[in-house]
C-alpha atoms as a PDB file:
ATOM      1  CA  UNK A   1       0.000   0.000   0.000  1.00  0.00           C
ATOM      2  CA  UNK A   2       1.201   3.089  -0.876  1.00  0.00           C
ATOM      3  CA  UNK A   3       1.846   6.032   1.670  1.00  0.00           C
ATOM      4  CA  UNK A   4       0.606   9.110   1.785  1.00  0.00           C
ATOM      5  CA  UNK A   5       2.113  12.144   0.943  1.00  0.00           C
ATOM      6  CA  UNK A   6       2.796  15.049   3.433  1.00  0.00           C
ATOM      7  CA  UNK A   7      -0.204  17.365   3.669  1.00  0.00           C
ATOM      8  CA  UNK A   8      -0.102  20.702   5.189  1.00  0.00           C
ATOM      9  CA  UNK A   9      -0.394  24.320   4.762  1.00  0.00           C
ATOM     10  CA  UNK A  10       0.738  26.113   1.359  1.00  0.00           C
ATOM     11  CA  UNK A  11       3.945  27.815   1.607  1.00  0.00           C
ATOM     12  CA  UNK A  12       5.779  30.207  -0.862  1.00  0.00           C
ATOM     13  CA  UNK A  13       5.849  29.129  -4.510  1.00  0.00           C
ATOM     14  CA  UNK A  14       4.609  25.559  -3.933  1.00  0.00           C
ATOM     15  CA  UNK A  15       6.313  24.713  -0.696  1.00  0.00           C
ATOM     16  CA  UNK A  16       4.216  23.266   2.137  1.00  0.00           C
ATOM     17  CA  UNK A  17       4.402  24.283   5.706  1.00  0.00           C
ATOM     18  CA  UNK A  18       4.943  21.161   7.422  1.00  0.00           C
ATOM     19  CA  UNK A  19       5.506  19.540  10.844  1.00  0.00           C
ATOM     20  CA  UNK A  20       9.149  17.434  10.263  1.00  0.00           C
ATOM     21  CA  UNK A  21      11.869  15.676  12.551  1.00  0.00           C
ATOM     22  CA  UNK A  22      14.835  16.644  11.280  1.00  0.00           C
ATOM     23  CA  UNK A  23      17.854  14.568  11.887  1.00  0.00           C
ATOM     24  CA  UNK A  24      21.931  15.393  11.692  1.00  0.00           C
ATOM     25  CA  UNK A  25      24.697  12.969  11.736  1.00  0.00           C
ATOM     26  CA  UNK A  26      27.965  13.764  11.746  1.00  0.00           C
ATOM     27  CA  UNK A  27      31.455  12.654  12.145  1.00  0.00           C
ATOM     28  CA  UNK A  28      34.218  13.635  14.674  1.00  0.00           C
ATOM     29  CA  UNK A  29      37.323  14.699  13.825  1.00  0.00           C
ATOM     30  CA  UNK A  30      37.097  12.903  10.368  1.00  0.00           C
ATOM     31  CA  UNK A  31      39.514  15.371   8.694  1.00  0.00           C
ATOM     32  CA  UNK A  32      42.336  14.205  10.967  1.00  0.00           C
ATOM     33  CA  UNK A  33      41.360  10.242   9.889  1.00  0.00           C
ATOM     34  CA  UNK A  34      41.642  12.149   6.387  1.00  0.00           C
ATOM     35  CA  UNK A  35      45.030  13.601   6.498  1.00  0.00           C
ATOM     36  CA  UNK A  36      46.424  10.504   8.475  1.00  0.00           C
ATOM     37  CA  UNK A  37      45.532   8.168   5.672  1.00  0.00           C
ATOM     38  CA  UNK A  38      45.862   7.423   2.011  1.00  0.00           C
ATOM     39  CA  UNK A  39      43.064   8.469   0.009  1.00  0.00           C
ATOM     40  CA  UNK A  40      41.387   4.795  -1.045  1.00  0.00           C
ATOM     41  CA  UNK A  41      41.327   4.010   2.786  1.00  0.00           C
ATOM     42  CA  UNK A  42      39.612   7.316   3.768  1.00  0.00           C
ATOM     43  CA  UNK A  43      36.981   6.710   0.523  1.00  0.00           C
ATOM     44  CA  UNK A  44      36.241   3.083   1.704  1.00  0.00           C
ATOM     45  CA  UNK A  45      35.517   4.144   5.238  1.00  0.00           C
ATOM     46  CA  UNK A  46      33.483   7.109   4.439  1.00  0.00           C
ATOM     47  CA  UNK A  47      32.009   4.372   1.910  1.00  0.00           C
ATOM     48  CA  UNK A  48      30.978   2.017   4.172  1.00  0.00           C
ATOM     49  CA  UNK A  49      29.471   4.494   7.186  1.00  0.00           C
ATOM     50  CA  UNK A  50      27.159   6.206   5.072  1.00  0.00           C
ATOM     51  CA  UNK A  51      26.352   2.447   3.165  1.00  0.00           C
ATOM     52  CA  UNK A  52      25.927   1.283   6.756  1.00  0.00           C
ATOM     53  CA  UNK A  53      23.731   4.373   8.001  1.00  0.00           C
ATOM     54  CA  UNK A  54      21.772   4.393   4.625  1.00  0.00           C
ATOM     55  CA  UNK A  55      20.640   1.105   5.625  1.00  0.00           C
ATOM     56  CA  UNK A  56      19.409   2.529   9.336  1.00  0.00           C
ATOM     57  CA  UNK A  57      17.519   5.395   7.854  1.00  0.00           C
ATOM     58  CA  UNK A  58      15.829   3.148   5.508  1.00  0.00           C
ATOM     59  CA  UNK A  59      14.310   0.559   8.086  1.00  0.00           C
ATOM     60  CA  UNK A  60      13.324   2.883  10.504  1.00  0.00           C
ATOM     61  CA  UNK A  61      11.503   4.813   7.480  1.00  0.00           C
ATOM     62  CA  UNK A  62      13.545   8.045   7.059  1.00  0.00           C
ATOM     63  CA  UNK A  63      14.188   9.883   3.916  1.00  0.00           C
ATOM     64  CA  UNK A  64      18.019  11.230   3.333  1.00  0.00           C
ATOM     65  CA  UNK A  65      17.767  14.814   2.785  1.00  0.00           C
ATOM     66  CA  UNK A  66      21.281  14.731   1.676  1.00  0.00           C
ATOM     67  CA  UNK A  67      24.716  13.839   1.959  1.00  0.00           C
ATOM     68  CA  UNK A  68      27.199  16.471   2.886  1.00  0.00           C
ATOM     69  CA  UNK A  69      30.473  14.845   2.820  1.00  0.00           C
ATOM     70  CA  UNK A  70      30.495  12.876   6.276  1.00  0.00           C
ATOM     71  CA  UNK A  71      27.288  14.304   7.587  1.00  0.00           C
ATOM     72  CA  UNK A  72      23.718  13.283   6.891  1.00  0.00           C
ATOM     73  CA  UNK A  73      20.472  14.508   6.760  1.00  0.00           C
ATOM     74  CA  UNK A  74      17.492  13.269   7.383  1.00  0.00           C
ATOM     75  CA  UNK A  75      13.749  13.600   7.633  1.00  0.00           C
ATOM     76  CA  UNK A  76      10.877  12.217   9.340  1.00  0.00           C
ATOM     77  CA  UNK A  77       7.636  13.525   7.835  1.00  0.00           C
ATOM     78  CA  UNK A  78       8.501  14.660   4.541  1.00  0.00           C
ATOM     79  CA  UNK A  79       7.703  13.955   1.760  1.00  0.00           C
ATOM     80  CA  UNK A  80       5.881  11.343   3.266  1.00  0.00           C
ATOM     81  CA  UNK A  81       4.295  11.740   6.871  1.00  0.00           C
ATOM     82  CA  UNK A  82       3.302   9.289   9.817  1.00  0.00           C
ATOM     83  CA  UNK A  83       1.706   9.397  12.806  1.00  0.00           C
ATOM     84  CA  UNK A  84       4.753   7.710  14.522  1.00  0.00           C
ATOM     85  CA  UNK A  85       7.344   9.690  12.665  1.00  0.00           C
ATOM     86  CA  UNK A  86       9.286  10.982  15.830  1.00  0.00           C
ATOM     87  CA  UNK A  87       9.183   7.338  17.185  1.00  0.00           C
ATOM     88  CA  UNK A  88      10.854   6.260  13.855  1.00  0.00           C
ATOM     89  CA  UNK A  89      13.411   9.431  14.173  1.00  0.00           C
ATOM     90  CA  UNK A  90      14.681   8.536  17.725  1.00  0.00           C
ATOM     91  CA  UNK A  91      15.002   4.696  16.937  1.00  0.00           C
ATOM     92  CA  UNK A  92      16.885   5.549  13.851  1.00  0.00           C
ATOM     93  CA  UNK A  93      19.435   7.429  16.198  1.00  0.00           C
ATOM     94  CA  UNK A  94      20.061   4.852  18.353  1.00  0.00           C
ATOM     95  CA  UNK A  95      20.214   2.402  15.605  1.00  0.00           C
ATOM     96  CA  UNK A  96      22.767   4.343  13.890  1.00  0.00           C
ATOM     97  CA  UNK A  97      25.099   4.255  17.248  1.00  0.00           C
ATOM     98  CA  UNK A  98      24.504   1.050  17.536  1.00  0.00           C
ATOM     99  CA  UNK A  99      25.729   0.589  14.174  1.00  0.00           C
ATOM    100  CA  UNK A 100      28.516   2.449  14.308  1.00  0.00           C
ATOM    101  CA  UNK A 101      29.393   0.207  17.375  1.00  0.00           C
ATOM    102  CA  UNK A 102      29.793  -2.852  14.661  1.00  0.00           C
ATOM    103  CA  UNK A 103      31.502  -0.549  12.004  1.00  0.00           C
ATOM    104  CA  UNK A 104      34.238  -0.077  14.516  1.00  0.00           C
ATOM    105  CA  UNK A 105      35.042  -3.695  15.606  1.00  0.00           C
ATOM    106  CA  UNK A 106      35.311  -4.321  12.079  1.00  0.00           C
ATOM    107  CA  UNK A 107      37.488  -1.749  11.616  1.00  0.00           C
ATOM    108  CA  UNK A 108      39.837  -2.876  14.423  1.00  0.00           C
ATOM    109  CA  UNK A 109      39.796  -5.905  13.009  1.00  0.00           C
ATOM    110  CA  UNK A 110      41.572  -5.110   9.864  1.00  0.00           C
ATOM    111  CA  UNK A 111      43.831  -2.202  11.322  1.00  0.00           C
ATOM    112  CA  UNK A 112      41.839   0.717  10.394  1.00  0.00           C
ATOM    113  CA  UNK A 113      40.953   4.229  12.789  1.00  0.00           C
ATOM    114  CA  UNK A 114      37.270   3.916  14.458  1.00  0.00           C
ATOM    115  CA  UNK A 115      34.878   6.646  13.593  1.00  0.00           C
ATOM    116  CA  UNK A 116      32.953   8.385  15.777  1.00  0.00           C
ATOM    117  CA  UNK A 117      29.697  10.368  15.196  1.00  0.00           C
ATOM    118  CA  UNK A 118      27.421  12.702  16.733  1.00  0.00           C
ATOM    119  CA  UNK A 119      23.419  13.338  15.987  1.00  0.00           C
ATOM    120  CA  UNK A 120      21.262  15.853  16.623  1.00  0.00           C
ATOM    121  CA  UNK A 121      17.666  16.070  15.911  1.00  0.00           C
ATOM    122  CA  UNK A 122      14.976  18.848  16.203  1.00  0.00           C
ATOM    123  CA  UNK A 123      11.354  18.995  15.649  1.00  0.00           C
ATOM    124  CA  UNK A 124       9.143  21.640  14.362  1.00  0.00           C
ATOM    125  CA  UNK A 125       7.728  23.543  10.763  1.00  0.00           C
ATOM    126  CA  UNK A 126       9.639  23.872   8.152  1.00  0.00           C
ATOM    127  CA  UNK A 127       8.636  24.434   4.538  1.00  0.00           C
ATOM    128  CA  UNK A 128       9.071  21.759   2.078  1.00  0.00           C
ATOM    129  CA  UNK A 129       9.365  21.372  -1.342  1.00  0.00           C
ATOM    130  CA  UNK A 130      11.538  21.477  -4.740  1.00  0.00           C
ATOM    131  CA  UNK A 131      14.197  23.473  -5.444  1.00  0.00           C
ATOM    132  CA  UNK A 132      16.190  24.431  -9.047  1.00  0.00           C
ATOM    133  CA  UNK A 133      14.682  24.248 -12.441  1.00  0.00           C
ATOM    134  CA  UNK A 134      13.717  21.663 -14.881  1.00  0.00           C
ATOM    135  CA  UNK A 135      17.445  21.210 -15.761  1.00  0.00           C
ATOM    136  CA  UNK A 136      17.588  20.290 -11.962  1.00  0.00           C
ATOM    137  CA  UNK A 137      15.922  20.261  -8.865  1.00  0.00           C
ATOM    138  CA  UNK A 138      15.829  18.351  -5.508  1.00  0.00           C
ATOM    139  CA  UNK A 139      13.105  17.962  -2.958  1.00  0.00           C
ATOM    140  CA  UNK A 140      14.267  19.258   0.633  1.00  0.00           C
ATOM    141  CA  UNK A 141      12.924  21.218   3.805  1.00  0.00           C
ATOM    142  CA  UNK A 142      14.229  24.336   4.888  1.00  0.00           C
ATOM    143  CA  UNK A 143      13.460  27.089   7.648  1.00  0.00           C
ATOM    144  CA  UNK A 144      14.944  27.914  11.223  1.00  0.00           C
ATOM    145  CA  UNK A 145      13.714  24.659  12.923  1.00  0.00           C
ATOM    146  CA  UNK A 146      16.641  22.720  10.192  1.00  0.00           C
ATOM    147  CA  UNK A 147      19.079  25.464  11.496  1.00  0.00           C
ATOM    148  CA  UNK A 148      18.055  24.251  14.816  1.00  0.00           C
ATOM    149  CA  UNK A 149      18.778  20.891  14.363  1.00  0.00           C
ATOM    150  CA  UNK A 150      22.212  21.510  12.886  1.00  0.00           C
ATOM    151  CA  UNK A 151      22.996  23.498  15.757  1.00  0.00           C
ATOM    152  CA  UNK A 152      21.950  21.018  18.208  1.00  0.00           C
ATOM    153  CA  UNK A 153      24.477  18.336  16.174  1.00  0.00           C
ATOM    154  CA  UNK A 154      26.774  21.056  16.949  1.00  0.00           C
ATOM    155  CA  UNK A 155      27.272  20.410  20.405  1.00  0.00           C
ATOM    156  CA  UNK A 156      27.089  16.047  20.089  1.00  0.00           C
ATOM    157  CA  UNK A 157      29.821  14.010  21.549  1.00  0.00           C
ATOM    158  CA  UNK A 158      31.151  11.386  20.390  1.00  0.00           C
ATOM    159  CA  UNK A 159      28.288   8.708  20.390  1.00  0.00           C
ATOM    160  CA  UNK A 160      25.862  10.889  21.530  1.00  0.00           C
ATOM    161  CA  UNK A 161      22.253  11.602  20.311  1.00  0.00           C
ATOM    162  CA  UNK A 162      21.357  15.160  21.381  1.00  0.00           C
ATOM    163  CA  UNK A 163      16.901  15.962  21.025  1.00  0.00           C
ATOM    164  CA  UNK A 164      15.078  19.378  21.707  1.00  0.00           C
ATOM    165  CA  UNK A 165      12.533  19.766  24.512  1.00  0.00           C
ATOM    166  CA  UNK A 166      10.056  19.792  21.010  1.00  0.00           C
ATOM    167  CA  UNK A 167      11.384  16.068  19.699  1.00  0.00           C
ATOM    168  CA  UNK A 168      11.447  14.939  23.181  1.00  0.00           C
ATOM    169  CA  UNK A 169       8.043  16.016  24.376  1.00  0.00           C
ATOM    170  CA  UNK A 170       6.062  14.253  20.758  1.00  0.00           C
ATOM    171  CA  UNK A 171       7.895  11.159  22.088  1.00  0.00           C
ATOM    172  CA  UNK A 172       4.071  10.243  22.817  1.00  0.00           C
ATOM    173  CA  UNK A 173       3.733   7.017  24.454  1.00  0.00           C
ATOM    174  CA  UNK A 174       7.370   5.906  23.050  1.00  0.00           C
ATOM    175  CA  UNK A 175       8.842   5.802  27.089  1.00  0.00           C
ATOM    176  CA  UNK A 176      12.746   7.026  26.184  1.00  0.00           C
ATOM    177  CA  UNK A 177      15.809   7.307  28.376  1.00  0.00           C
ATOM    178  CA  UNK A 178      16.950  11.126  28.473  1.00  0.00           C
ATOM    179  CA  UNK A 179      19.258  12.967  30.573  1.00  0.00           C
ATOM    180  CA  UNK A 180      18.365  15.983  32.558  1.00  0.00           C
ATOM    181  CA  UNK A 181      17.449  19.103  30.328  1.00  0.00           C
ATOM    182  CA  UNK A 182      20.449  21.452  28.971  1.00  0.00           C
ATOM    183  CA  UNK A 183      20.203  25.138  28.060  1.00  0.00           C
ATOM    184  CA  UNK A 184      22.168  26.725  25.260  1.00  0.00           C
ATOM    185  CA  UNK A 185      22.726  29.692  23.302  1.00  0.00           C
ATOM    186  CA  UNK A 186      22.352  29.302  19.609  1.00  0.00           C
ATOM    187  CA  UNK A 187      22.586  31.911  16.879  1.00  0.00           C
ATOM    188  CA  UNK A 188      19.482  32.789  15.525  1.00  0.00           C
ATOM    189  CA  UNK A 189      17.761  32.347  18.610  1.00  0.00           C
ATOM    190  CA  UNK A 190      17.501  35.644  21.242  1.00  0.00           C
ATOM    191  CA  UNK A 191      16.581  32.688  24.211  1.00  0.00           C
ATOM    192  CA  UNK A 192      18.544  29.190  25.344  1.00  0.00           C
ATOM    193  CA  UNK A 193      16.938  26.295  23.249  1.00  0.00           C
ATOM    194  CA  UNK A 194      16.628  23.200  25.552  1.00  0.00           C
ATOM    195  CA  UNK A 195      17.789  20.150  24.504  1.00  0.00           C
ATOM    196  CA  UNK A 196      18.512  16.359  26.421  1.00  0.00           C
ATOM    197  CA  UNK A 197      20.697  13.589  25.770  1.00  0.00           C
ATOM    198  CA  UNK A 198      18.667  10.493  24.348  1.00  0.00           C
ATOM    199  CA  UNK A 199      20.421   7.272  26.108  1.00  0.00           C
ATOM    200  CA  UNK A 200      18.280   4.506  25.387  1.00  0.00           C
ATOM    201  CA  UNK A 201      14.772   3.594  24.538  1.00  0.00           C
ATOM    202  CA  UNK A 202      13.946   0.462  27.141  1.00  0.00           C
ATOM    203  CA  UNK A 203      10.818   0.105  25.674  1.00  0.00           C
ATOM    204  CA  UNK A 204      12.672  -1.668  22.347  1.00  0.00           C
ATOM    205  CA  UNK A 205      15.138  -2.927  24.005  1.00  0.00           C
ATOM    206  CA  UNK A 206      18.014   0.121  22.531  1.00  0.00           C
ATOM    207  CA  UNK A 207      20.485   1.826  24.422  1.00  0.00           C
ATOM    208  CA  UNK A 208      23.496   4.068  22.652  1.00  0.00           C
ATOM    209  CA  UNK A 209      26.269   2.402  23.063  1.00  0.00           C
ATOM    210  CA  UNK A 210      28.202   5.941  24.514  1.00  0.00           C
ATOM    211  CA  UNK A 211      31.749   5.690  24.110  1.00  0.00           C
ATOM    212  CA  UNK A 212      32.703   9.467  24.912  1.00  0.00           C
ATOM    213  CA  UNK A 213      33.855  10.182  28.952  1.00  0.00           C
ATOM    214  CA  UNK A 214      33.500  13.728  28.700  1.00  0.00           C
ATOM    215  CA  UNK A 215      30.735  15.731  30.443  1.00  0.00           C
ATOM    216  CA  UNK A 216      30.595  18.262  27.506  1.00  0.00           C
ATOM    217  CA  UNK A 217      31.914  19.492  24.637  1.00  0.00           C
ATOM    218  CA  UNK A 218      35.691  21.080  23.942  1.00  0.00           C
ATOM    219  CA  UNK A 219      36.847  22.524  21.414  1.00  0.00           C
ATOM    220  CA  UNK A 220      40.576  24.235  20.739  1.00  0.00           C
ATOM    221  CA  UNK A 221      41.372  27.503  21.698  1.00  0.00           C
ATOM    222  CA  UNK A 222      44.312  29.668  22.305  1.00  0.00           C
ATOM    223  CA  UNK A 223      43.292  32.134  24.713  1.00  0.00           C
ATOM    224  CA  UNK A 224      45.558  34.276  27.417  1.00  0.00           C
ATOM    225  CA  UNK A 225      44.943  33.803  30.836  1.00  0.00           C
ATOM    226  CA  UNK A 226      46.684  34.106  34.342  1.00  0.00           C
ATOM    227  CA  UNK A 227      46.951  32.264  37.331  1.00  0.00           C
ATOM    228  CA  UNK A 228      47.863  32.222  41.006  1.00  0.00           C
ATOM    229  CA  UNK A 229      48.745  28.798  43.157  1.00  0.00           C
ATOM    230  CA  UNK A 230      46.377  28.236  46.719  1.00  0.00           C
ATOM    231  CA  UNK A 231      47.723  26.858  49.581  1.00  0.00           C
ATOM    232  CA  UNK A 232      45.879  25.971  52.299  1.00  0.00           C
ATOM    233  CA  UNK A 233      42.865  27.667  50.864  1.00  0.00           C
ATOM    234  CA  UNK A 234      44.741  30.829  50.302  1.00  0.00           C
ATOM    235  CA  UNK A 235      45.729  32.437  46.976  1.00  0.00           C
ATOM    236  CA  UNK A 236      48.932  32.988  46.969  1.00  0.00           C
ATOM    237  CA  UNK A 237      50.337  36.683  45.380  1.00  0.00           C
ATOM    238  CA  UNK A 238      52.071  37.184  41.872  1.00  0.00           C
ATOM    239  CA  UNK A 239      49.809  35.817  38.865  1.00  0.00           C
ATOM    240  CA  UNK A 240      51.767  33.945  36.380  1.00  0.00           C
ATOM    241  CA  UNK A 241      50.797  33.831  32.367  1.00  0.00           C
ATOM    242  CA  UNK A 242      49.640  30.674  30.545  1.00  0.00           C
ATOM    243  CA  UNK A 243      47.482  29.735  27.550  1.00  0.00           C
ATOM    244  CA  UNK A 244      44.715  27.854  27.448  1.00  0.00           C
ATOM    245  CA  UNK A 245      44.672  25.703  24.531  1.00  0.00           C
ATOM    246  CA  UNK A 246      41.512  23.431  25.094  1.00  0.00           C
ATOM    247  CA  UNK A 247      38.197  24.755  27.109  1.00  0.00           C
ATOM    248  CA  UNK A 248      34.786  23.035  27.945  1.00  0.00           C
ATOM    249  CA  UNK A 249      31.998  23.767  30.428  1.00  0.00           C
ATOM    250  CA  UNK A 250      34.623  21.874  33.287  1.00  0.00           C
ATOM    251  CA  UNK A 251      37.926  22.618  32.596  1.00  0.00           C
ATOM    252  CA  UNK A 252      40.919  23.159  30.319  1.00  0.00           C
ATOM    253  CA  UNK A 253      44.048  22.238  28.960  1.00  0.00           C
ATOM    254  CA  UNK A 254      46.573  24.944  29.589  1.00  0.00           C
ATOM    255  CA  UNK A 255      50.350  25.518  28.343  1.00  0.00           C
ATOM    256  CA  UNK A 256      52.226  26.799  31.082  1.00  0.00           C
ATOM    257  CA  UNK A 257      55.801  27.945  32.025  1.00  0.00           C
ATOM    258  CA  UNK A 258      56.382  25.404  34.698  1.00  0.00           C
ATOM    259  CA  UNK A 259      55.548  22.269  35.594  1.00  0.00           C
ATOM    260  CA  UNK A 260      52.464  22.186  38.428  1.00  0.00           C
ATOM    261  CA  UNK A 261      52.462  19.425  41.070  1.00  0.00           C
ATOM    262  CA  UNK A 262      49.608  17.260  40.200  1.00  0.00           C
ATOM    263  CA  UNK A 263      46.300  18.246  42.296  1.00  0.00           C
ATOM    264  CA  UNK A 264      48.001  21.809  42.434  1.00  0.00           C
ATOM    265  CA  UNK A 265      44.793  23.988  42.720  1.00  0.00           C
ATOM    266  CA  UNK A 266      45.057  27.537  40.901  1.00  0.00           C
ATOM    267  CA  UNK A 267      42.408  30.125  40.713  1.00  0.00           C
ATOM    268  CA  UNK A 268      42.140  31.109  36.983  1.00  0.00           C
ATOM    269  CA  UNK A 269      41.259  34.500  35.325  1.00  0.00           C
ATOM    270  CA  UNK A 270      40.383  33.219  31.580  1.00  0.00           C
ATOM    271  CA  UNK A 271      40.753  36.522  28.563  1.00  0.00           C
ATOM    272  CA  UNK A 272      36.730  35.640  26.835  1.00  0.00           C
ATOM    273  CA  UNK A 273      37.110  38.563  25.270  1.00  0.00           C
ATOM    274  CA  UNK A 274      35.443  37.755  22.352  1.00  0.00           C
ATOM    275  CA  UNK A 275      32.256  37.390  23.737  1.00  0.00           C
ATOM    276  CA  UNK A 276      32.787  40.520  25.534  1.00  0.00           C
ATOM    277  CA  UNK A 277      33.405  38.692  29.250  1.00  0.00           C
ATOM    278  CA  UNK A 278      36.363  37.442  30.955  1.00  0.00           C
ATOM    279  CA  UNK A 279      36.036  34.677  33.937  1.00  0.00           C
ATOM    280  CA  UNK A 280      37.954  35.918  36.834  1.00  0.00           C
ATOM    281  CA  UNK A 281      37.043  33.904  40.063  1.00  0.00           C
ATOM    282  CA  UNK A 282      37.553  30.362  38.513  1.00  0.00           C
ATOM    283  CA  UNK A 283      38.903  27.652  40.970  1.00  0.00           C
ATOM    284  CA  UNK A 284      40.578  24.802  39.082  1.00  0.00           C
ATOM    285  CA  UNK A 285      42.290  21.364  39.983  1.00  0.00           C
ATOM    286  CA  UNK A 286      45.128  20.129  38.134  1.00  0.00           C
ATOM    287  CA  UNK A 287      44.761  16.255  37.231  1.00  0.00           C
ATOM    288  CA  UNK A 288      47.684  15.550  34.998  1.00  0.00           C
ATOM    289  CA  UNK A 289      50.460  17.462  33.580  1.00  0.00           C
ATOM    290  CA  UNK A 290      52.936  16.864  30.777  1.00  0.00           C
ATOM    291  CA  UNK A 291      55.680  18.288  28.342  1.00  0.00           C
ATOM    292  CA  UNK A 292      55.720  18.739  25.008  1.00  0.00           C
ATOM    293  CA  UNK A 293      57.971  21.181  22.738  1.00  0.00           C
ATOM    294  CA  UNK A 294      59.440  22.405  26.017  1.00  0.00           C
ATOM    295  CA  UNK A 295      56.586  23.932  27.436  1.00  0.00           C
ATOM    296  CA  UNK A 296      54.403  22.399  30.106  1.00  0.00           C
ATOM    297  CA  UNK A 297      50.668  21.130  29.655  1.00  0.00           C
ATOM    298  CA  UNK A 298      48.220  20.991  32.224  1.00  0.00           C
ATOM    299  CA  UNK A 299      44.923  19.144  32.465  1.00  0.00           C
ATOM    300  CA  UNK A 300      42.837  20.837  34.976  1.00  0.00           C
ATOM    301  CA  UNK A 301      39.190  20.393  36.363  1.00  0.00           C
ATOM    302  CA  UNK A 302      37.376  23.609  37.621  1.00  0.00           C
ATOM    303  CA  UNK A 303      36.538  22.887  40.857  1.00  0.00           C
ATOM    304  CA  UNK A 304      34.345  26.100  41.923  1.00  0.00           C
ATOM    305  CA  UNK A 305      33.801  29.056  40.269  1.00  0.00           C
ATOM    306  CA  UNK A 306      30.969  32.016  40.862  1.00  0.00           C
ATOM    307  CA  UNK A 307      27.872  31.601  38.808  1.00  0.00           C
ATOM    308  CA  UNK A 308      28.680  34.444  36.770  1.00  0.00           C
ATOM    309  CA  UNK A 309      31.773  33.156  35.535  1.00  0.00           C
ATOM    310  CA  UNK A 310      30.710  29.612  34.657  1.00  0.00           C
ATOM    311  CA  UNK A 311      27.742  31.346  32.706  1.00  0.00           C
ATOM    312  CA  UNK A 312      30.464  33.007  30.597  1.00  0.00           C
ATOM    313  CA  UNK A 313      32.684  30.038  30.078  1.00  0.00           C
ATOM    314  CA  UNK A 314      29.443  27.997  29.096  1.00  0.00           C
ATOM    315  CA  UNK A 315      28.872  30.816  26.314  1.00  0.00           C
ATOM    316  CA  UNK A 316      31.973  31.273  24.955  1.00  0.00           C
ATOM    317  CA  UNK A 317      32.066  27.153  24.184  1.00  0.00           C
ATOM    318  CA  UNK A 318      28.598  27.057  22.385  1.00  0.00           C
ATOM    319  CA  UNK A 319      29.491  31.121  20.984  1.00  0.00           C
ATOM    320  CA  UNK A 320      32.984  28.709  19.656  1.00  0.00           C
ATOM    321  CA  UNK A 321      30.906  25.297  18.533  1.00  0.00           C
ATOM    322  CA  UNK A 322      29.061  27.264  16.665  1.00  0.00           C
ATOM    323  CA  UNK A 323      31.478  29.672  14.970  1.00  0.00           C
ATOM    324  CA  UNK A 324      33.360  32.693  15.453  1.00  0.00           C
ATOM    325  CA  UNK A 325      31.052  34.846  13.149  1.00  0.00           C
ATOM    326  CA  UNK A 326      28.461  37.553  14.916  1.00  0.00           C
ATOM    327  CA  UNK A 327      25.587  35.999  15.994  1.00  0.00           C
END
């Protein structure tokens, strides 16, 4: 039997205004499996994943939007709709995990890197239709609630399946496994967009197979800052210059000009200048240190902090994620 097409309201110049789960998959760090590798080895891997996630999408019912080179789109509700469309969505995420699980051990197997993706999804309107000419044209969905879901891919871990308060409340009677809401700043949006990490779905028996330790994400920096040693709870006088060179919501990795005794704590004033804030009362941990080039790398933990300044350092990692340009 054939399905039905999406119905909804008329748009511009054909396009229909329609209610779609978006969903974006994409891989991390797959430009340094790129450069590490010949070319044929990096093809048949990147081969293979989206073979492997094609193959996902099309049991749980998705359509592929498009392929843009290791990321994937798809959508739940265009150009063909269901009433269980966001139940489809979220078990084609953890599907696709779980895949990628079994892509892996094959790949260690015969000696090649694992891959590691991250997925987003978002629900909402969006306006759907073709695009181009009769020379060419292509079906897709476009609108702020697509930006959304790109966004929210944005900030993925490795292995991790990130869903809007909107996907995750038209769950319906699909019982999933989500962490606590998380608020963040996107561009295009003057509010914080809440969104949850999807762990499992007991009711099918699914959970993501998470492979990533971190409690957020990191990205690579190189920012000033300045630091002083405590001892015995006090902070010691004379702030010495370092540069952090790694920074997520719970610590950093900083290059200093000395080597710290491990579980050395610091207080940290971090230069977030470019969002217009700096983070001045930041109490930090080291956990490991190292050398490298002759300079001196520190792994710390914050450890307390005002509220003020861990607001800030949130920002400035989703203003980063996201792009240096204006929002």
């Amino acid at each position: 039997m054939k399905e039905p097409a999406a119905t909804g309201t008329t748009g511009t110049d054909g396009f229909l205004s329609l209610e779609v789960t978006v969903l974006l998959a994409d891989l991390r760090d797959f430009s340094s499996v790129s450069a590490a590798h010949p070319v044929g080895t990096v093809l048949g891997m990147l081969n293979r994943y989206l073979i492997e996630m094609s193959a996902v999408v099309t049991r749980n019912q998705g359509t592929i939007d498009k392929f843009m080179g290791d990321s994937i789109m798809v959508l739940f509700g265009a150009p063909v709709a269901r009433q269980d469309d966001v139940r489809h969505a979220l078990t084609c995420a953890v599907e696709m995990q779980i895949a990628m699980a079994g892509l892996n051990a094959a790949h260690r197997e015969r000696g090649l890197p694992e891959l590691q993706m991250g997925i987003g999804i978002n629900t909402g309107t969006v306006l759907a239709g073709r695009l181009g000419s009769s020379q060419y044209s292509v079906y897709t969905v476009i609108g702020d609630e697509v930006n959304l879901a790109s966004r929210i891919e944005s900030f993925s871990l490795r292995g991790q399946i990130l869903i809007t308060e909107a996907t995750f409340t038209r769950a319906g009677e699909l019982v999933v496994a989500a962490g606590e809401p998380m608020d963040v700043l996107v561009k295009g949006r003057s509010t914080p967009v809440r969104m949850r990490e999807l762990t499992a779905i007991p009711a099918l028996g699914l959970e993501v197979p998470r492979i990533e330790l971190r409690r957020s994400p990191r990205i690579g920096v190189r920012i000033p800052s300045t630091y002083q040693l405590v001892e015995n709870k006090i902070v010691r006088p004379g702030a010495r210059h370092g540069t952090v060179l790694d920074i997520g919501y719970n610590g950093v990795l900083a290059e200093l000009d000395e080597m710290l005794v491990r579980y050395s704590d610091l207080k940290l004033n971090l230069d977030l200048s470019v969002i217009g804030r700096n983070a001045t009362d930041v109490y930090a941990k080291v956990l490991h240190t190292f050398e490298r080039d002759g300079r001196y790398l520190a792994g710390m933990e914050f450890t307390s902090g005002g509220d003020e300044s861990a607001t800030h350092v949130r920002q400035f990692v989703q203003f980063l994620i996201q792009g240096s340009d204006v929002w």
